[in-house]
N, C-alpha and C. Protein backbone atom coordinates (compact mmCIF):
# COMPACT_ATOMS: atom_id res chain seq x y z
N UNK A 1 -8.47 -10.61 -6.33
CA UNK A 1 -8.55 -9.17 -6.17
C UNK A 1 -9.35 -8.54 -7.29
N UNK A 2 -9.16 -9.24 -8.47
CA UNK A 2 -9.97 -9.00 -9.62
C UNK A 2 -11.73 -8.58 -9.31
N UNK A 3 -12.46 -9.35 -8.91
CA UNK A 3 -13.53 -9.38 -8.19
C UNK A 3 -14.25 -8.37 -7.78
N UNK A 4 -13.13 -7.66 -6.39
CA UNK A 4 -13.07 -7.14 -5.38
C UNK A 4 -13.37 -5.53 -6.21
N UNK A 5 -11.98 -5.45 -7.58
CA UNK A 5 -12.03 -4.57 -8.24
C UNK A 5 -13.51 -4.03 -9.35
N UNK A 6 -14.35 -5.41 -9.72
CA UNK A 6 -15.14 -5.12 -10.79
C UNK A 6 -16.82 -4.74 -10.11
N UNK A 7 -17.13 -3.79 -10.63
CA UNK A 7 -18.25 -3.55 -9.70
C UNK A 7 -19.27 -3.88 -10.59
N UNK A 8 -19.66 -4.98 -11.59
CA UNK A 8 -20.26 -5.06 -11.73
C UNK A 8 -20.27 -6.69 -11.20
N UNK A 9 -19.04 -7.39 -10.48
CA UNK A 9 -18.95 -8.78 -9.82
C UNK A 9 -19.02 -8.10 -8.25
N UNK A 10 -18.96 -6.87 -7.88
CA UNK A 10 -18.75 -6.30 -6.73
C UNK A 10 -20.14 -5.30 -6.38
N UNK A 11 -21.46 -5.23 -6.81
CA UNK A 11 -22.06 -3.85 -6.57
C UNK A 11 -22.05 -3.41 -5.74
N UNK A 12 -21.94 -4.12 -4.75
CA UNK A 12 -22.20 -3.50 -2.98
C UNK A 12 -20.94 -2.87 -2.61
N UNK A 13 -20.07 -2.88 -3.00
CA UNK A 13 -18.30 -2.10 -2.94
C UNK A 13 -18.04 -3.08 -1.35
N UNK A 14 -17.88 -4.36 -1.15
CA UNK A 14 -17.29 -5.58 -0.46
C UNK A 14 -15.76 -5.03 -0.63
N UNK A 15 -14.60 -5.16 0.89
CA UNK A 15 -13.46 -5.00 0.80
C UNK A 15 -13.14 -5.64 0.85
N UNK A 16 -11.69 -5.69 0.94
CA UNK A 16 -10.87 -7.21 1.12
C UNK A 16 -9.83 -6.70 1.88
N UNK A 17 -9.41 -6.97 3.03
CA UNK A 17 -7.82 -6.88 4.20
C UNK A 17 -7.16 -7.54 4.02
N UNK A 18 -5.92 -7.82 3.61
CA UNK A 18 -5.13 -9.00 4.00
C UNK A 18 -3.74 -8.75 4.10
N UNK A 19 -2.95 -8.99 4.51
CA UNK A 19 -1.34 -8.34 4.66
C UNK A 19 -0.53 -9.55 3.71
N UNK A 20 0.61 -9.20 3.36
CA UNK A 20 1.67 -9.76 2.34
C UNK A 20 2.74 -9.67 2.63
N UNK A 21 3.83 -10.51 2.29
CA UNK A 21 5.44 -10.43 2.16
C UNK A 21 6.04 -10.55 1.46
N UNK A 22 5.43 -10.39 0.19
CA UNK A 22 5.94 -9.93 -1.28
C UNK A 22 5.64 -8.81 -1.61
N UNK A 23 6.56 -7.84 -2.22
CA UNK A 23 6.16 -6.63 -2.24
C UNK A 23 5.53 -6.58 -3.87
N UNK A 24 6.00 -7.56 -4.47
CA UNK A 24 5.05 -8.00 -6.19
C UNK A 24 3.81 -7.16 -5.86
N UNK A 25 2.83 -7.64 -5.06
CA UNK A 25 1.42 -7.28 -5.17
C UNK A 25 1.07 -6.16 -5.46
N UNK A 26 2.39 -5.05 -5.21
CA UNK A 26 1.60 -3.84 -4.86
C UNK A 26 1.64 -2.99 -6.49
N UNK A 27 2.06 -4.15 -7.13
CA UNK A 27 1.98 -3.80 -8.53
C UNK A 27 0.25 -3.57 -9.17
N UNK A 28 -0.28 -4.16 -8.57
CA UNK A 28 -2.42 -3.90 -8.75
C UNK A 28 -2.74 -3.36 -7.68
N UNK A 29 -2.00 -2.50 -7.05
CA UNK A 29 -2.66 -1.35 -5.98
C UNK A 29 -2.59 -0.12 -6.60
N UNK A 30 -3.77 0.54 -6.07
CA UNK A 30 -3.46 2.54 -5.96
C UNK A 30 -2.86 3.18 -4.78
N UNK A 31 -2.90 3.63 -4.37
CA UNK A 31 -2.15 4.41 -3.52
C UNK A 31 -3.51 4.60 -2.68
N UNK A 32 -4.66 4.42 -2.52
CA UNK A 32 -5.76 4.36 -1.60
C UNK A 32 -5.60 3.03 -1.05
N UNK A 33 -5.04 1.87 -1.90
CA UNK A 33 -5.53 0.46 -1.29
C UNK A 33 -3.75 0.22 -0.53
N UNK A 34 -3.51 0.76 -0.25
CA UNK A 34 -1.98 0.34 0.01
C UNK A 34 -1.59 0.87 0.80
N UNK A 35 -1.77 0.35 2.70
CA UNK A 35 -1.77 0.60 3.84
C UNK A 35 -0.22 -0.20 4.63
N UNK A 36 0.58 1.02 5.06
CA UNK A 36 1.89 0.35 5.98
C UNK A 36 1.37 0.31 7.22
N UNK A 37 2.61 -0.45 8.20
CA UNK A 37 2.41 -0.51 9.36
C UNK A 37 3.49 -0.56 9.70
N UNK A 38 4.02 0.54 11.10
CA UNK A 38 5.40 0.83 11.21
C UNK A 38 5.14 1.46 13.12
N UNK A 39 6.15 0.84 13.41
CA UNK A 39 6.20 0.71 15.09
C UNK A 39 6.86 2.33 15.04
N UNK A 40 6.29 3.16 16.13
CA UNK A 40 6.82 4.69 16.26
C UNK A 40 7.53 4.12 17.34
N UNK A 41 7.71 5.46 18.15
CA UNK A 41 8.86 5.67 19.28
C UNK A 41 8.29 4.82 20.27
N UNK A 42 7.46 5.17 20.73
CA UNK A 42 7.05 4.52 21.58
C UNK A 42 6.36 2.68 21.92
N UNK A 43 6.99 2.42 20.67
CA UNK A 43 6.70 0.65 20.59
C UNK A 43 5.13 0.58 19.90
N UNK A 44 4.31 2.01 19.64
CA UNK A 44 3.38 1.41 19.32
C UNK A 44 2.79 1.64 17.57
N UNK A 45 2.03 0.64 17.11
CA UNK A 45 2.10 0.49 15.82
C UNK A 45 0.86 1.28 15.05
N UNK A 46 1.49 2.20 14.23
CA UNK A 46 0.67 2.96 13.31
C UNK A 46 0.74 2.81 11.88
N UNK A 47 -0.90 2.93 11.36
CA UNK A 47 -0.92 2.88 10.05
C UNK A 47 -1.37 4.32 9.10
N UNK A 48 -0.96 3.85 7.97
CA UNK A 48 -0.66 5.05 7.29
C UNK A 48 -0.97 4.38 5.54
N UNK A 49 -1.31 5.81 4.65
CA UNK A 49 -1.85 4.88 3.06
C UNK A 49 -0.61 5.25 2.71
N UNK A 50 -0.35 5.12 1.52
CA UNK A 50 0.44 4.98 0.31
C UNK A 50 -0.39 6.74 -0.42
N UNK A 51 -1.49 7.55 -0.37
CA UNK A 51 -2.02 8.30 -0.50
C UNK A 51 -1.73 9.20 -0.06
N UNK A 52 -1.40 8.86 1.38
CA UNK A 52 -0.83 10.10 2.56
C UNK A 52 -0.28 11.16 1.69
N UNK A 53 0.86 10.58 0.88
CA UNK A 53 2.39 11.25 0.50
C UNK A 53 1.75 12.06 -0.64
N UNK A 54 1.25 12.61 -0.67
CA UNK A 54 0.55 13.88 -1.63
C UNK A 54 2.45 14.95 -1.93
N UNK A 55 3.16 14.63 -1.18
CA UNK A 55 4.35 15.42 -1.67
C UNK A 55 5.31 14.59 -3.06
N UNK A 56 4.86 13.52 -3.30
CA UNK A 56 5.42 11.98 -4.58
C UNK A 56 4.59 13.01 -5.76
N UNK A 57 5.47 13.71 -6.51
CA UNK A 57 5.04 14.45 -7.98
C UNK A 57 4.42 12.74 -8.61
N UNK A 58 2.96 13.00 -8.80
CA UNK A 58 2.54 12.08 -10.26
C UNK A 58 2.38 10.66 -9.24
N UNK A 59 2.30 10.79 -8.01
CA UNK A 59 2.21 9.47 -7.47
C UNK A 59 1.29 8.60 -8.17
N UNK A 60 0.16 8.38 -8.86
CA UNK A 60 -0.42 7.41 -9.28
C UNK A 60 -0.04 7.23 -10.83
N UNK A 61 1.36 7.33 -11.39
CA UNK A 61 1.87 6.71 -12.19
C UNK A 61 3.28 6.38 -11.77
N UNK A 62 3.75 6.42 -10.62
CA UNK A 62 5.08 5.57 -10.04
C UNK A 62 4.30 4.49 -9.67
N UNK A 63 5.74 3.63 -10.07
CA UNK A 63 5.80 2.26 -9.47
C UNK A 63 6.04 2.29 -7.56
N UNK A 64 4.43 2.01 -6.94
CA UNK A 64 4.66 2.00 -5.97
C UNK A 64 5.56 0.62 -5.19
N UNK A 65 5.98 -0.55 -5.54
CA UNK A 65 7.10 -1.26 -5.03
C UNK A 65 8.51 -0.57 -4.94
N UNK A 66 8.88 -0.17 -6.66
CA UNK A 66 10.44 0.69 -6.43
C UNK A 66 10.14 1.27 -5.09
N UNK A 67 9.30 2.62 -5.10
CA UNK A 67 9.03 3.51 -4.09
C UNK A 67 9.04 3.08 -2.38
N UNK A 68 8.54 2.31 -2.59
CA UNK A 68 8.36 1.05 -1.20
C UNK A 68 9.66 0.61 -0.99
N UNK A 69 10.58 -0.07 -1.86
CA UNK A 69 11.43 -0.78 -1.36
C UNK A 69 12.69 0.39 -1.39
N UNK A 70 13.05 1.33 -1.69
CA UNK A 70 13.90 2.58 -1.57
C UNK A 70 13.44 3.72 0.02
N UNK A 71 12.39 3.09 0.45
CA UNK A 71 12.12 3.63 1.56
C UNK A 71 11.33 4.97 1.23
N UNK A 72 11.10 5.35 0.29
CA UNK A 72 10.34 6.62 0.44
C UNK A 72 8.84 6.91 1.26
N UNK A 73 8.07 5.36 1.53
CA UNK A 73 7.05 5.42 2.08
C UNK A 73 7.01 4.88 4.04
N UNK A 74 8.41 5.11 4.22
CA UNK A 74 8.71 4.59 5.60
C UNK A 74 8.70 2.79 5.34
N UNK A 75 8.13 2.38 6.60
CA UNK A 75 8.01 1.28 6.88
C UNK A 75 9.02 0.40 5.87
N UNK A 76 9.99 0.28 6.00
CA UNK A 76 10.91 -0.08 4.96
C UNK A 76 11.42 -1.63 5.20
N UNK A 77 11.23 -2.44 4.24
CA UNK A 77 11.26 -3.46 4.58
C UNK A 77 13.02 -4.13 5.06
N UNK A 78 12.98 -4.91 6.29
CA UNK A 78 14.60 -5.71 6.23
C UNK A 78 15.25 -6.36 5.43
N UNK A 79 16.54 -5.87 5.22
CA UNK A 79 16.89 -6.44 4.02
C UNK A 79 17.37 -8.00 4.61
N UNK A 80 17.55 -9.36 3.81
CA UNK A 80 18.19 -10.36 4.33
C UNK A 80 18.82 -10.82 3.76
């Protein structure tokens, strides 16, 4: 991800997609790179940033995992 991040190993601004099941990662995200996915009413699946939530006082100095795993950003993961 390092890479992805340095624009002088990156000039062309190249993305990277990939989904996870550790919520660790989202410890080297911003709130632009950090996309949920959460089934609405109707069975069908919408995405949404971590950015959206412009109502999170100071969001780009919370820890977006706490935030994630307390449910404040929806899509809340099952507990097991």
């Amino acid at each position: 991800m390092t890479l992805f991040k340095n624009k002088a190993e990156n000039p062309h601004g190249a993305q990277l997609i990939f989904s996870f099941h550790n919520s660790y990662i989202m410890e080297f995200l911003i709130p632009e790179q950090l996309w949920f996915a959460e089934k609405n009413d109707q069975g069908q699946t919408e995405l949404f940033s971590a950015a959206a939530f412009t109502d999170i006082k100071d969001l780009y100095q919370k820890d977006l995992e706490t935030l994630y795993r307390v449910g404040r950003f929806g899509a809340k993961p099952r507990e097991i």
